[in-house]
Protein backbone atom coordinates (compact mmCIF):
# COMPACT_ATOMS: atom_id res chain seq x y z
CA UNK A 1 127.96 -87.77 48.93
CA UNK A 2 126.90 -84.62 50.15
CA UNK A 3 127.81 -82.55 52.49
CA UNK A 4 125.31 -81.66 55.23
CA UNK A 5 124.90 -77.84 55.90
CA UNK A 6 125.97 -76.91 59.54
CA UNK A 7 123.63 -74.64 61.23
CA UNK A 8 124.13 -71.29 61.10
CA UNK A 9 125.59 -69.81 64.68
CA UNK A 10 124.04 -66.58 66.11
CA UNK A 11 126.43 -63.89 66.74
CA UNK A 12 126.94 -63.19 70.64
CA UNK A 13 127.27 -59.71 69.64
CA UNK A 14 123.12 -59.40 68.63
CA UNK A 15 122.49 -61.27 71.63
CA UNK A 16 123.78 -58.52 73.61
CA UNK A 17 122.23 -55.89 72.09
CA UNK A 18 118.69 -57.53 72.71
CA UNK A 19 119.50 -57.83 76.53
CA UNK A 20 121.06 -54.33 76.81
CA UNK A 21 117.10 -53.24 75.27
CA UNK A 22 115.31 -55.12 77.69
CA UNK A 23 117.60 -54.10 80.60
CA UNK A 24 116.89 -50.69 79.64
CA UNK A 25 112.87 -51.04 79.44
CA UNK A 26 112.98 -52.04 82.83
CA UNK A 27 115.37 -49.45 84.31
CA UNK A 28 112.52 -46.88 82.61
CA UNK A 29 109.90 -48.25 83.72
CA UNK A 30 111.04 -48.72 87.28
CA UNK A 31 112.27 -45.13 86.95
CA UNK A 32 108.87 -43.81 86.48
CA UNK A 33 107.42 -45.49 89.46
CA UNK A 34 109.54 -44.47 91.53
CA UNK A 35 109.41 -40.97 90.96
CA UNK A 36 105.81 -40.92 90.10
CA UNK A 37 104.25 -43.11 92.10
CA UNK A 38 100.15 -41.46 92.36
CA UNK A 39 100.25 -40.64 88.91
CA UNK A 40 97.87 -43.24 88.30
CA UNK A 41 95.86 -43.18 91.84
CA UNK A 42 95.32 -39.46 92.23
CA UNK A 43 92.05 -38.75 90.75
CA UNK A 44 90.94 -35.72 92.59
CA UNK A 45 90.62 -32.70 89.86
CA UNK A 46 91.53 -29.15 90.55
CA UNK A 47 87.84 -28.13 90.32
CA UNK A 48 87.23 -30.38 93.16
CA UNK A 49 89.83 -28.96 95.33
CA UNK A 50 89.06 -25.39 94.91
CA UNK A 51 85.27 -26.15 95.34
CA UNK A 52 86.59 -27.66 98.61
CA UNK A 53 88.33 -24.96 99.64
CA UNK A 54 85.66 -22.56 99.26
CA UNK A 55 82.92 -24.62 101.50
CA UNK A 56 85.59 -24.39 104.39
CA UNK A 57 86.59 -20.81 103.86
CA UNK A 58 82.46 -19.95 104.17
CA UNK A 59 81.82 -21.94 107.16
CA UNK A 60 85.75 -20.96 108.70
CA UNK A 61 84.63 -18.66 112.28
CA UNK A 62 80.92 -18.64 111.37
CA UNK A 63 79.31 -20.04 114.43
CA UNK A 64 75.66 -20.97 114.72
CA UNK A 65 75.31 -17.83 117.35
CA UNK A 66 76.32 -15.24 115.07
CA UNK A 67 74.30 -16.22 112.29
CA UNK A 68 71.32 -15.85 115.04
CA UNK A 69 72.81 -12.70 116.07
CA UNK A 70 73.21 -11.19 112.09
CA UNK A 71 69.66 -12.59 111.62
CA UNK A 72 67.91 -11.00 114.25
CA UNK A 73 69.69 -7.67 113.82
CA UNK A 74 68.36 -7.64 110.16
CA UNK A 75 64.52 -8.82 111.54
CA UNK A 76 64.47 -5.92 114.57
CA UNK A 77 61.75 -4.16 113.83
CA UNK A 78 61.90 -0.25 114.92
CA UNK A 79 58.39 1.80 115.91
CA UNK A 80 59.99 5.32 115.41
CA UNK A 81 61.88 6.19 112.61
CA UNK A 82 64.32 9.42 112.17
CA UNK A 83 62.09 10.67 109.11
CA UNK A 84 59.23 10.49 111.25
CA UNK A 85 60.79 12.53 114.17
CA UNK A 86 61.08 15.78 111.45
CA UNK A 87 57.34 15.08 109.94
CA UNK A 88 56.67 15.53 113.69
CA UNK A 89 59.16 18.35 114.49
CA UNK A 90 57.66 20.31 111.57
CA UNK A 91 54.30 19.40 112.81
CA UNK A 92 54.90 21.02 116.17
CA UNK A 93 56.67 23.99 114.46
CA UNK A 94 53.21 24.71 112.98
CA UNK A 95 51.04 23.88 115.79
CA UNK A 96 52.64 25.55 118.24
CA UNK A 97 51.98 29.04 116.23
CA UNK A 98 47.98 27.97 116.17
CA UNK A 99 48.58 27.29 120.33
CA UNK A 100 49.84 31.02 120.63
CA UNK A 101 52.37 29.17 122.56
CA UNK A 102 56.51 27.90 122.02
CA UNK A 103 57.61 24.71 122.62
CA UNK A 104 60.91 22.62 122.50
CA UNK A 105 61.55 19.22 121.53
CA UNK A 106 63.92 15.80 121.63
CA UNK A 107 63.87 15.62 117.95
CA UNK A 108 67.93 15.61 116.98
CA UNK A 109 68.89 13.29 119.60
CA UNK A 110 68.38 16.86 122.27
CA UNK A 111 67.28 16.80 125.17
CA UNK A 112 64.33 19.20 127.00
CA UNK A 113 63.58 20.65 130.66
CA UNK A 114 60.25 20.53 132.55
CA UNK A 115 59.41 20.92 135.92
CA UNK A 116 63.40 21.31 137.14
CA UNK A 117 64.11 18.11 135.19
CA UNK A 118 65.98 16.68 132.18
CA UNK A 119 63.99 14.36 129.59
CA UNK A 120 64.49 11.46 128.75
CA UNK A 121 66.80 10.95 131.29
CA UNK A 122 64.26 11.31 133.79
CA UNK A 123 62.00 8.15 132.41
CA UNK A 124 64.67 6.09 133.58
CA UNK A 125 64.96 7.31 137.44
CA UNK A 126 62.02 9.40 138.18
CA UNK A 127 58.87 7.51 139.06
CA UNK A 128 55.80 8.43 135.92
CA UNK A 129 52.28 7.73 136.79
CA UNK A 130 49.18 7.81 134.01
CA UNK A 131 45.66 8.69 135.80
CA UNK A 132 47.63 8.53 139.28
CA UNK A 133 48.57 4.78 138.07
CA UNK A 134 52.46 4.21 138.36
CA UNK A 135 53.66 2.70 135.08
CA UNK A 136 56.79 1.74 133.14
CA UNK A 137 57.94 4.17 130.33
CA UNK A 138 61.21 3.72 128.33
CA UNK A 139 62.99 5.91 125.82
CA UNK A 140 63.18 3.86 123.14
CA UNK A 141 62.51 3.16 119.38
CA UNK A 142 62.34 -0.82 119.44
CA UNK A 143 59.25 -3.08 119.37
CA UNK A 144 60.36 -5.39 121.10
CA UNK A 145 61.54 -3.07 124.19
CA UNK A 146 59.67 -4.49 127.64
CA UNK A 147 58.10 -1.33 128.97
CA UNK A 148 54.10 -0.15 129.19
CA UNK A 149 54.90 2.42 127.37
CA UNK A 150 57.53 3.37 124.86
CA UNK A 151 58.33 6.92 124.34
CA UNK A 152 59.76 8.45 121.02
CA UNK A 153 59.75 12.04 121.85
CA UNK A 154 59.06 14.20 123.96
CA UNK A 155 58.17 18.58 123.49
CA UNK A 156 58.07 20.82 126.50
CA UNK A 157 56.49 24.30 126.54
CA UNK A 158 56.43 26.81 129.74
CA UNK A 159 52.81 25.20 130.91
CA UNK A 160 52.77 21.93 129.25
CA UNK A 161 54.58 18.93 128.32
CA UNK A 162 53.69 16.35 125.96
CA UNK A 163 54.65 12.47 125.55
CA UNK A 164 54.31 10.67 122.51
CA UNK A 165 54.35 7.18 123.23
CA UNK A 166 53.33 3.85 122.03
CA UNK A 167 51.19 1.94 124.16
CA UNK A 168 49.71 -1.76 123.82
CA UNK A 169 51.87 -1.02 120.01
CA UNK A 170 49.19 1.89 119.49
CA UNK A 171 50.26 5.72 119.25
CA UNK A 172 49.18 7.65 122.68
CA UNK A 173 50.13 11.16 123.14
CA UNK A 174 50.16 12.07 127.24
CA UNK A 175 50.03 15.68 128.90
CA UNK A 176 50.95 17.09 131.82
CA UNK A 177 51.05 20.48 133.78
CA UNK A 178 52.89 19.17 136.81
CA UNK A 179 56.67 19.75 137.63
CA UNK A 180 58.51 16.70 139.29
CA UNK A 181 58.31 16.03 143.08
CA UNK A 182 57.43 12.63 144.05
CA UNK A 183 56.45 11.37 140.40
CA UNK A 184 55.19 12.94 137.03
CA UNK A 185 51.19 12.30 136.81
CA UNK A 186 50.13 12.29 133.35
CA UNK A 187 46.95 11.81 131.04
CA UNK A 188 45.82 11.35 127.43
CA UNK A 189 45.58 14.47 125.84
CA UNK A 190 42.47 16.05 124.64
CA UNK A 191 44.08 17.98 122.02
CA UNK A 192 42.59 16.58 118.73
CA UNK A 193 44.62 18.21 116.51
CA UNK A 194 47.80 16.46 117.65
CA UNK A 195 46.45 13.13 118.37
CA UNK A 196 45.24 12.69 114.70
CA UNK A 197 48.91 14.21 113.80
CA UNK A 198 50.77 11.63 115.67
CA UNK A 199 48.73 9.25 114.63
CA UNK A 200 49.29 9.58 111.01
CA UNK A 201 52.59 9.94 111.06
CA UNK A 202 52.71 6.81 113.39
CA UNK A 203 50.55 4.89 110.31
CA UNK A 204 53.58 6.16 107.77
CA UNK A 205 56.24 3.50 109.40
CA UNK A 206 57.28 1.16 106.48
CA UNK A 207 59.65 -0.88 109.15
CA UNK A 208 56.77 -1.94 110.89
């Protein structure tokens, strides 16, 4: 008769072994979640952030008024220009030689006496009249000042004194022979010579 084989008995020792591997799985695996837990959910790239960044550090203390301010700053618009003042100065220098006579100008930021009085100082608190009208007049070099007329310089001599002005946004030069009492009366000058002067050099403004 023969003998039946018993079945063969696993060894607790291998059944250990396989536990102590799955154990050990798990304590790795938990380990990594713990410590990196958005490793999978972050998906936001560098390139992304720093592109970010750089849209807020643009806009960051840029209001809406300033870039209206820088905007219209670059837009003014001037009707006298400091190259423009010489052609004029040397103009004058010329001029004056043909007129037998000597005159003295604001060209170089100076300023000029006529009649007991400082220009331009004087268009801002002495009264100025054109063909005994009273008028507004301004020392200025903007288009956009509010004033009848806008003066860019002005040349005195012992008998005359001469505005050159912009009026209605055309060049105008205005004369006058009178010193300063209750007003200055002035009128358009007949003097050819320097009207079609100022006017060219008037024409030559590229900032127009």
């Amino acid at each position: 008769m023969r003998h039946m084989k018993k079945p063969e008995k696993r060894s607790f020792g291998s059944i250990n072994s396989v536990v102590w591997v799955i154990l050990a799985l798990i304590v790795v695996i938990a380990g990594y979640k713990f410590f990196y837990p958005n490793h999978v959910t972050n998906t936001t790239s560098s390139s992304d952030r720093s592109s970010s960044t750089k849209v807020i550090k643009v806009e960051e203390g840029k209001s809406s008024s300033f870039k209206a301010q820088s905007s219209s700053k670059k837009t003014e618009k001037k009707i006298w220009t400091d190259k423009q003042d010489s052609e004029l100065a040397a103009f004058i220098s010329s001029w004056q030689q043909t007129m037998g006579q000597t005159y003295t100008g604001t060209n170089a930021n100076a300023s000029v006496s006529f009649g007991g009085v400082s220009f331009p100082d004087y268009l801002s608190k002495g009264q100025i009249y054109v063909n005994q009208q009273e008028v507004s007049m301004q020392w200025t070099r903007s288009e956009k000042a509010d004033s009848e007329y806008k003066v860019v310089a002005v040349y005195t001599g012992d008998q005359y004194m001469y505005l050159f002005t912009f009026h209605n946004g055309q060049p105008e030069v205005l004369v006058t022979s009178q010193s300063a009492s209750d007003g200055m009366n002035f009128k358009v000058t007949e003097n050819a010579d320097l009207v079609a002067e100022f006017q060219k050099v008037a024409a030559e403004n590229t900032d127009k």
